[in-house]
Protein backbone atom coordinates (compact mmCIF):
# COMPACT_ATOMS: atom_id res chain seq x y z
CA UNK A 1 -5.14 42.17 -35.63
CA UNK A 2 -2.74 41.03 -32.94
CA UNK A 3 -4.98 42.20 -30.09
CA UNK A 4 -7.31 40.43 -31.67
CA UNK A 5 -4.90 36.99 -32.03
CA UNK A 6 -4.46 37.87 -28.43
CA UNK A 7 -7.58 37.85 -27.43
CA UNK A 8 -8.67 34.43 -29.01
CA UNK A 9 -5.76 32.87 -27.57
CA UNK A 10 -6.48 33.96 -24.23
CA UNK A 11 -9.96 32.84 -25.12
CA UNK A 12 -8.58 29.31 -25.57
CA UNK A 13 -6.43 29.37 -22.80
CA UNK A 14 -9.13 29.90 -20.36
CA UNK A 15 -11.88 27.52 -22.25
CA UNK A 16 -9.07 24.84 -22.10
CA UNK A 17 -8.63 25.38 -17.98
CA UNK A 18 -12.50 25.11 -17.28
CA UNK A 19 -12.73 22.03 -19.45
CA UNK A 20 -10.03 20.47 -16.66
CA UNK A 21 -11.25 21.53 -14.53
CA UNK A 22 -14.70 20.55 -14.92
CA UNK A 23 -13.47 16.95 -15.72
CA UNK A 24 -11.59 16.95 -12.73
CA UNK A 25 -14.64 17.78 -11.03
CA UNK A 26 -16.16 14.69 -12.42
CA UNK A 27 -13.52 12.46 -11.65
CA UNK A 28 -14.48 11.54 -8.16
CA UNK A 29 -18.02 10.72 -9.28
CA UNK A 30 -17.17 8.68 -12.60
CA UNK A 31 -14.18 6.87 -9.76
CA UNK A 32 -17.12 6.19 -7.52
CA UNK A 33 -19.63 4.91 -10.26
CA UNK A 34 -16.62 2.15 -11.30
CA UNK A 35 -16.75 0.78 -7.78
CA UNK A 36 -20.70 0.34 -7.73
CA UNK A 37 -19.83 -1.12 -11.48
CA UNK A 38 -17.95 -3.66 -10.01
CA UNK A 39 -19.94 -4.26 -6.96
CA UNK A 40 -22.91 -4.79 -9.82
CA UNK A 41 -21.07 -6.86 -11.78
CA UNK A 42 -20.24 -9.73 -8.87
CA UNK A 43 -23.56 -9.76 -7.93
CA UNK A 44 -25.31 -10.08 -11.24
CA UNK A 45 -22.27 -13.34 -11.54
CA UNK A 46 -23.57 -14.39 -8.58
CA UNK A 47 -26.98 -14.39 -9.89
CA UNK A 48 -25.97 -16.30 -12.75
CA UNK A 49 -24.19 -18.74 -11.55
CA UNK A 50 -26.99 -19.31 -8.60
CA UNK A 51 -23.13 -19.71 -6.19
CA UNK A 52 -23.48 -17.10 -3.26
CA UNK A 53 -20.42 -18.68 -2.34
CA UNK A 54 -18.34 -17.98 -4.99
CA UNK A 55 -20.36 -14.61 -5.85
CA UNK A 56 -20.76 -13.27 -2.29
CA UNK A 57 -23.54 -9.87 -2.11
CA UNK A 58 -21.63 -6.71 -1.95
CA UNK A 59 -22.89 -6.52 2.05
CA UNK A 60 -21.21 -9.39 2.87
CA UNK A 61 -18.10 -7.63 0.86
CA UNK A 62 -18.37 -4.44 2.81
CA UNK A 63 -18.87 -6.08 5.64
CA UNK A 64 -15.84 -8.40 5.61
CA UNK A 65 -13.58 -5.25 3.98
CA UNK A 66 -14.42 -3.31 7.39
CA UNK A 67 -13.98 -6.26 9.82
CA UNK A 68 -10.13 -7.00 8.27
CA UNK A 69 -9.64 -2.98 7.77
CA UNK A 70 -10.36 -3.16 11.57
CA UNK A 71 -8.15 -5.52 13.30
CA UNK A 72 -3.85 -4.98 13.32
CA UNK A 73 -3.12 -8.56 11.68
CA UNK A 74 -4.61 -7.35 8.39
CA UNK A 75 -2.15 -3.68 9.03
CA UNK A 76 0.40 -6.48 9.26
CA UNK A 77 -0.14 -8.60 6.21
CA UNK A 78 -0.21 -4.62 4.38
CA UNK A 79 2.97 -3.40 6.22
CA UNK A 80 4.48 -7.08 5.06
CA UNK A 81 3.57 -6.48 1.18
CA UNK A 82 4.15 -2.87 1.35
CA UNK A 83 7.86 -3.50 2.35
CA UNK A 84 8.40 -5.94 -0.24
CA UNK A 85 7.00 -3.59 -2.93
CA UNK A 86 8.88 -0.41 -2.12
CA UNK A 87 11.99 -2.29 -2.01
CA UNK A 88 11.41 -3.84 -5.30
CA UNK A 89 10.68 -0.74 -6.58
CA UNK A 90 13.40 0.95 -5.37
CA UNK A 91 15.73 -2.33 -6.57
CA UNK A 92 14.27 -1.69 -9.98
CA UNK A 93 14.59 2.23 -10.12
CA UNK A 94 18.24 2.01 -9.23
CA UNK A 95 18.88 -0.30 -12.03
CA UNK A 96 16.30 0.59 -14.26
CA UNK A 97 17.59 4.41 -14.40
CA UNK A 98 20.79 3.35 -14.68
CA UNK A 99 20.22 1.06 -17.29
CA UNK A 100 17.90 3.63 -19.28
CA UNK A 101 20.23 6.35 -19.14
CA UNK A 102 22.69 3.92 -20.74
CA UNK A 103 20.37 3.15 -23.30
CA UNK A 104 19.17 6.61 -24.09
CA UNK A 105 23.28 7.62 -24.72
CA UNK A 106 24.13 5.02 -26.34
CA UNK A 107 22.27 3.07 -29.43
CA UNK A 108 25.21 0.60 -29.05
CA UNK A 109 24.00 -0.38 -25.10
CA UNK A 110 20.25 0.17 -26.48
CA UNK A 111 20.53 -2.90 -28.86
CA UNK A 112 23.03 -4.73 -25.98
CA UNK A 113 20.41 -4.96 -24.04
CA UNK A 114 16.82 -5.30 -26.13
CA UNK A 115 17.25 -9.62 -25.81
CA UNK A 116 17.42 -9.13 -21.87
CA UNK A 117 14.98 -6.27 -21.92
CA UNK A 118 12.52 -8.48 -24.11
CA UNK A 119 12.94 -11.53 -22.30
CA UNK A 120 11.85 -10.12 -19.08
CA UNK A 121 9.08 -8.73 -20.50
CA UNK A 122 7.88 -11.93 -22.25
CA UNK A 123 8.52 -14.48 -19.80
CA UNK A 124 5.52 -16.04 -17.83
CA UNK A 125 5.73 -14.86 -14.07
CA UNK A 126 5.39 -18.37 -12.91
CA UNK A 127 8.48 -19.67 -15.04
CA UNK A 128 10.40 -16.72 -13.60
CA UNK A 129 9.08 -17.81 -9.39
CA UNK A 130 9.93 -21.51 -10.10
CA UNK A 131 13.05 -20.32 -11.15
CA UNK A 132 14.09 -18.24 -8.11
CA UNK A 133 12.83 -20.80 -5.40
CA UNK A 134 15.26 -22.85 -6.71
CA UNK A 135 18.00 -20.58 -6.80
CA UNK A 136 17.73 -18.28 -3.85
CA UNK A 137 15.65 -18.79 -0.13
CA UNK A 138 11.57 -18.25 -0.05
CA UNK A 139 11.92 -15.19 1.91
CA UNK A 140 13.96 -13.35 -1.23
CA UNK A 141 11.65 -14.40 -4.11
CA UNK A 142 8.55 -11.74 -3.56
CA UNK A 143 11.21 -9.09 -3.98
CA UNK A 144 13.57 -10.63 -6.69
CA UNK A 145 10.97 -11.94 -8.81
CA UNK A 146 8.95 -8.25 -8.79
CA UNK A 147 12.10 -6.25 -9.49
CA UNK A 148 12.76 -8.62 -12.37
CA UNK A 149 9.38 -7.81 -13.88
CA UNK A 150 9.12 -4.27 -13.03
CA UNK A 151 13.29 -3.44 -14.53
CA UNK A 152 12.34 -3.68 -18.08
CA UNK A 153 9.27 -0.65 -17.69
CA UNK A 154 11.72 1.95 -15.47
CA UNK A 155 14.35 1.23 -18.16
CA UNK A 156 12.23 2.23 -20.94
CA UNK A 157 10.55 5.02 -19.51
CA UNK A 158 13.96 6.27 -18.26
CA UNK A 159 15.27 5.61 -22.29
CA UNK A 160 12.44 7.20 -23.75
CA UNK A 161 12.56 10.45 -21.60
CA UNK A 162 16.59 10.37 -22.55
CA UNK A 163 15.71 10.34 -26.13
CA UNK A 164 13.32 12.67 -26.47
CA UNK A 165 15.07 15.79 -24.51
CA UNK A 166 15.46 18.79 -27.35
CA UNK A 167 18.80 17.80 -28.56
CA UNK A 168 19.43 22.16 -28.18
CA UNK A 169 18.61 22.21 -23.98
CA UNK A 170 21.75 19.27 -24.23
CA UNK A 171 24.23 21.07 -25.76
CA UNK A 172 23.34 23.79 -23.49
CA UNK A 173 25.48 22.08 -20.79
CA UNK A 174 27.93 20.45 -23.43
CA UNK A 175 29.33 24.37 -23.34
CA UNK A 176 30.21 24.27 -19.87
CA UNK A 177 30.77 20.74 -18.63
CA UNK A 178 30.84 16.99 -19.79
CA UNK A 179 28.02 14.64 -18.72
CA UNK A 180 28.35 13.69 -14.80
CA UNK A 181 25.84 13.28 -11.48
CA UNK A 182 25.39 17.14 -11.29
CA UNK A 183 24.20 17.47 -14.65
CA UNK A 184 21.96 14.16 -14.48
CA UNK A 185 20.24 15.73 -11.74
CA UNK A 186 20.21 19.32 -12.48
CA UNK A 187 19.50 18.57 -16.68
CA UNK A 188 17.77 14.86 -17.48
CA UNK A 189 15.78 14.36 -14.26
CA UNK A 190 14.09 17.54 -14.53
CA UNK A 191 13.07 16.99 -17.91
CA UNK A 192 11.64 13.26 -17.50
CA UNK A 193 10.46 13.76 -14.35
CA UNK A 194 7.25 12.96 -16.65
CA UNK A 195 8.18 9.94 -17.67
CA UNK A 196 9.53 8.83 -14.51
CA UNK A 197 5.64 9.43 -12.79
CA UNK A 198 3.85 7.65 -15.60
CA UNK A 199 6.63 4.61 -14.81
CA UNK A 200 6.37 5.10 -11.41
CA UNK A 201 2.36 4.48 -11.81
CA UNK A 202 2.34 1.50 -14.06
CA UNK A 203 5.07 -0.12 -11.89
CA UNK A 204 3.37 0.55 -8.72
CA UNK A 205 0.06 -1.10 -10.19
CA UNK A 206 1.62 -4.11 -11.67
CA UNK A 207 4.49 -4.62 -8.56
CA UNK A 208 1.82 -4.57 -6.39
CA UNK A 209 0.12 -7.74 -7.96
CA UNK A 210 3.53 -9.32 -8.44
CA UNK A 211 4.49 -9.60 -5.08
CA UNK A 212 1.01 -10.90 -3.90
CA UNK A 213 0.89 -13.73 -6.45
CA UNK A 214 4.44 -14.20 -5.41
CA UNK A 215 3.76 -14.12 -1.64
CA UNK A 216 1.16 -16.49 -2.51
CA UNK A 217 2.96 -18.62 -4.30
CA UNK A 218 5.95 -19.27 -1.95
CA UNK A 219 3.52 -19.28 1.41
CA UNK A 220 5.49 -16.04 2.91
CA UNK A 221 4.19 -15.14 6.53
CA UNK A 222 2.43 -12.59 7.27
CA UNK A 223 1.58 -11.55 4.15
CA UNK A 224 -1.50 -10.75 2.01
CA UNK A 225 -0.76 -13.33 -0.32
CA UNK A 226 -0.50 -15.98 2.42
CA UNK A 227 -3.83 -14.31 3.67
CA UNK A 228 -5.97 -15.32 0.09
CA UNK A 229 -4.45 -18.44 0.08
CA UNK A 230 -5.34 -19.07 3.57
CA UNK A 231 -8.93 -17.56 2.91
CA UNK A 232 -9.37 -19.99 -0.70
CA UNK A 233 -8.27 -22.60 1.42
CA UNK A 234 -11.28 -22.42 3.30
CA UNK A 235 -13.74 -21.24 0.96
CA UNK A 236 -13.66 -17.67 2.32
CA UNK A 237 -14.37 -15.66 -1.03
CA UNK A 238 -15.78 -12.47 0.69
CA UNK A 239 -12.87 -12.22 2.68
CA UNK A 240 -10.73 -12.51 -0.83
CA UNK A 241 -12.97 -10.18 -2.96
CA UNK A 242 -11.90 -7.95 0.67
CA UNK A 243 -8.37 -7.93 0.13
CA UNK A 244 -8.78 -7.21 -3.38
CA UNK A 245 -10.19 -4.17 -2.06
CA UNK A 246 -7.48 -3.12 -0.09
CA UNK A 247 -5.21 -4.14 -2.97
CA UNK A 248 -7.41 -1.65 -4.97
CA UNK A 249 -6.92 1.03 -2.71
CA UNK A 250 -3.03 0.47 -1.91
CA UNK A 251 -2.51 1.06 -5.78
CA UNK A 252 -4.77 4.02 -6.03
CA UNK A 253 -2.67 5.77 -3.06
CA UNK A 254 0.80 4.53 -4.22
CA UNK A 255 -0.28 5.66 -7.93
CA UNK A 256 -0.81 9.49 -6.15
CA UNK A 257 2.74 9.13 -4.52
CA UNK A 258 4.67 10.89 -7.02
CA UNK A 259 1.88 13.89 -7.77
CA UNK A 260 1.50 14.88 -3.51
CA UNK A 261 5.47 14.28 -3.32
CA UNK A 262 5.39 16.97 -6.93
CA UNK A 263 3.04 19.34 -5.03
CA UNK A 264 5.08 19.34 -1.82
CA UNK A 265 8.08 20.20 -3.83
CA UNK A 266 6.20 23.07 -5.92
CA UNK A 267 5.01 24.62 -2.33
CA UNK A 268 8.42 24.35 -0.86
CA UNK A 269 10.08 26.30 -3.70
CA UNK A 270 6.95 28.79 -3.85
CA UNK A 271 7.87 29.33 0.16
CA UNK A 272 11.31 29.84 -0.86
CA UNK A 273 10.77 32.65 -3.57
């Protein structure tokens, strides 16, 4: 009988890791169908509307995409936004995790700081830019205004990971040693490293799109929000459906970030052992 329980749930085991990896054999081609969705879906609103101005063809597109993919200004206006959103990211990790931690220990500092939490959640971006071009220089807002946004999503993930360790792997280390750095790395960062990557992904996305509507909004140079309000300016939609293409593709390769940084660390310890 327990061969046989065995058996079944090696059965299982092995059903369950051809079903993944069939799907992640699909994944590529159900990713690729999305993008000829989309490319569908402007032209059939370009057909509707009769506006091949508005609605550019998916050639012309493609055709813009590779023309700003090919010259440096473009690897400028990306290097520009890229800087802004790792900083802001790293802005809001620091605080975020330190915030979170704070608010998975203690239910006291969890309820301190739901108003804040809440408010930054709730309040309309463009409220929030206005507000910081009056208080701090242009240059500053793009960053400021996404680690605002982005504080309240690290926090929670970084609470939620807290509060949901086995209370029994805790007072593990409770033997041996109070709560300090070396046990926040070597206990709770292992065990929401989870957490952390689903945060990091969702943050990525979103911080991405924050600092271009903020770029756009306070004209910074050499940037790819300055770049689509240049193009609008002069009725250049292909070249903004374009950037929204790159944009596309920056989140799609920050979003992996955390998994290839995961698999380097799994291959380095593998080399050790």
């Amino acid at each position: 009988m327990a061969a046989k329980c065995l058996l079944m749930t090696s059965t299982m085991r092995n059903d369950d890791e051809k079903n993944r990896g069939s799907r992640k054999k699909r994944e590529p081609l159900a990713f690729c169908l999305g993008l000829l969705l989309i490319g569908a879906l402007i032209q059939a609103a370009g057909w509707l509307k009769g506006d091949a101005l508005v609605f550019p063809g998916v050639d012309v597109i493609l055709e813009a995409f590779f023309r700003l993919a090919g010259t440096g200004h473009t690897w400028v206006l990306i290097g520009t936004t890229l800087g802004h959103l790792l900083l802001s990211m790293a802005v809001s990790s620091v605080i975020g995790v330190l915030i979170g931690m704070a608010e998975g220990l203690s239910d006291f500092v969890r309820a301190l700081f739901r108003p804040l939490m809440n408010l930054l959640r709730s309040l309309p971006m463009i409220v929030l830019i206005v507000i910081l071009m009056v208080l701090m220089p242009y240059p500053r807002v793009p960053v400021a205004a996404s680690s605002l946004i982005l504080i309240p999503i690290i926090s929670e993930a970084t609470s939620e990971g807290c509060r949901r360790i086995e209370p029994e792997l805790i007072d593990v280390y409770r033997l041996n040693s109070g709560f300090n750095l070396q046990v926040l790395k070597s206990v709770y960062l292992p065990l929401m490293a989870g957490y952390f990557r689903q945060a990091w992904v969702n943050a990525s996305g979103m911080g991405l799109r924050l600092a271009i509507s903020t770029e756009y909004m306070v004209q910074t140079r050499n940037s790819l929000g300055k770049a689509i309000y240049s193009s609008s300016y002069f009725n250049e939609y292909q070249d903004i459906y374009a950037y929204a293409l790159i944009m596309i593709l920056l989140v799609l390769a920050i979003g992996e970030l955390p998994a290839a940084v995961n698999r380097m660390a799994e291959q380095r310890r593998a080399s050790k052992a």
